[in-house]
Protein backbone atom coordinates (compact mmCIF):
# COMPACT_ATOMS: atom_id res chain seq x y z
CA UNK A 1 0.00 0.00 0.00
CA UNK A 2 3.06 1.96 0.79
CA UNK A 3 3.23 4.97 -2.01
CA UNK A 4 -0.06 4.70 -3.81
CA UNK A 5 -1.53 8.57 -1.97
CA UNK A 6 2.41 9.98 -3.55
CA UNK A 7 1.56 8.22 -6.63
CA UNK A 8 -2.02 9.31 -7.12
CA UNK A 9 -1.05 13.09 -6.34
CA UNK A 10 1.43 12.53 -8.83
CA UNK A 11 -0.94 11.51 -11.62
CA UNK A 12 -3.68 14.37 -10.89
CA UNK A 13 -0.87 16.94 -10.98
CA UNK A 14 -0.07 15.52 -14.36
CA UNK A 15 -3.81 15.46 -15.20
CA UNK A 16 -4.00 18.99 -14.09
CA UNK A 17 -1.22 20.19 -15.88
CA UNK A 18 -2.04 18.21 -19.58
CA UNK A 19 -5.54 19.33 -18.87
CA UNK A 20 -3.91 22.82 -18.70
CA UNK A 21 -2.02 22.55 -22.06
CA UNK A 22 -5.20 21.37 -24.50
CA UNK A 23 -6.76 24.29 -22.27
CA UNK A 24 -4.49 26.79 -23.19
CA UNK A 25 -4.16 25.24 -27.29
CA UNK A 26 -8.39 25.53 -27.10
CA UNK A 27 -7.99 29.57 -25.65
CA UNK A 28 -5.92 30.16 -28.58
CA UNK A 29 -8.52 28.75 -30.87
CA UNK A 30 -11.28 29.98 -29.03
CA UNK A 31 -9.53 33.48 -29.69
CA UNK A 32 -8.97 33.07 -33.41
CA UNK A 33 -12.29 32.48 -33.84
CA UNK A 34 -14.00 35.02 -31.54
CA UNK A 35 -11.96 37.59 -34.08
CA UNK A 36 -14.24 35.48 -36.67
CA UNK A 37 -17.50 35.85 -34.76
CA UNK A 38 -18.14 37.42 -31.54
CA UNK A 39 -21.64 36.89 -30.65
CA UNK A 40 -21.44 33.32 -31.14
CA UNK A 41 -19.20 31.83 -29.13
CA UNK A 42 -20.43 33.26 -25.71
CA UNK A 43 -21.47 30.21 -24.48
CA UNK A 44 -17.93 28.38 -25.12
CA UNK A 45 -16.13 31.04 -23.14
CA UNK A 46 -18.22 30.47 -20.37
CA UNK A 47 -17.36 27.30 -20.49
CA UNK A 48 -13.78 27.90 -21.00
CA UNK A 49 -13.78 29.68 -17.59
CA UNK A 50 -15.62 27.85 -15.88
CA UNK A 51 -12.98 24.76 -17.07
CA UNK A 52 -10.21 27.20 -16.15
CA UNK A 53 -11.93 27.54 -12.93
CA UNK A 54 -11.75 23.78 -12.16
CA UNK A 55 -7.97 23.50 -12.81
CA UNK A 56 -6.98 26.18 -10.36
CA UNK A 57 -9.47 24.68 -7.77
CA UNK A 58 -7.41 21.18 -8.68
CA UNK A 59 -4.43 22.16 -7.83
């Protein structure tokens, strides 16, 4: 049993932190295509932040 609490922290910070790059890769989209059309994507930022959100509370 010895290890397993070190090695799950381990693996959710590496969650967290890939979860964090495709975030990131998806803002930059997200902000090509707001240029593209603003009105639209309102709901998908929300969501963005609200994803955004979630990581920092992860950590």
């Amino acid at each position: 049993m010895e290890g397993t609490v070190e090695q799950e922290g381990h693996d959710a910070k590496q969650d967290c932190s890939m979860a964090k790059r495709l975030l990131s890769a998806r803002q930059q989209h997200m902000q090509h295509l707001v240029k593209q059309k603003k009105g639209a994507l309102r709901p998908f930022l929300v969501e963005a932040n609200r994803v955004k959100r979630l990581a920092v509370m992860m950590q």
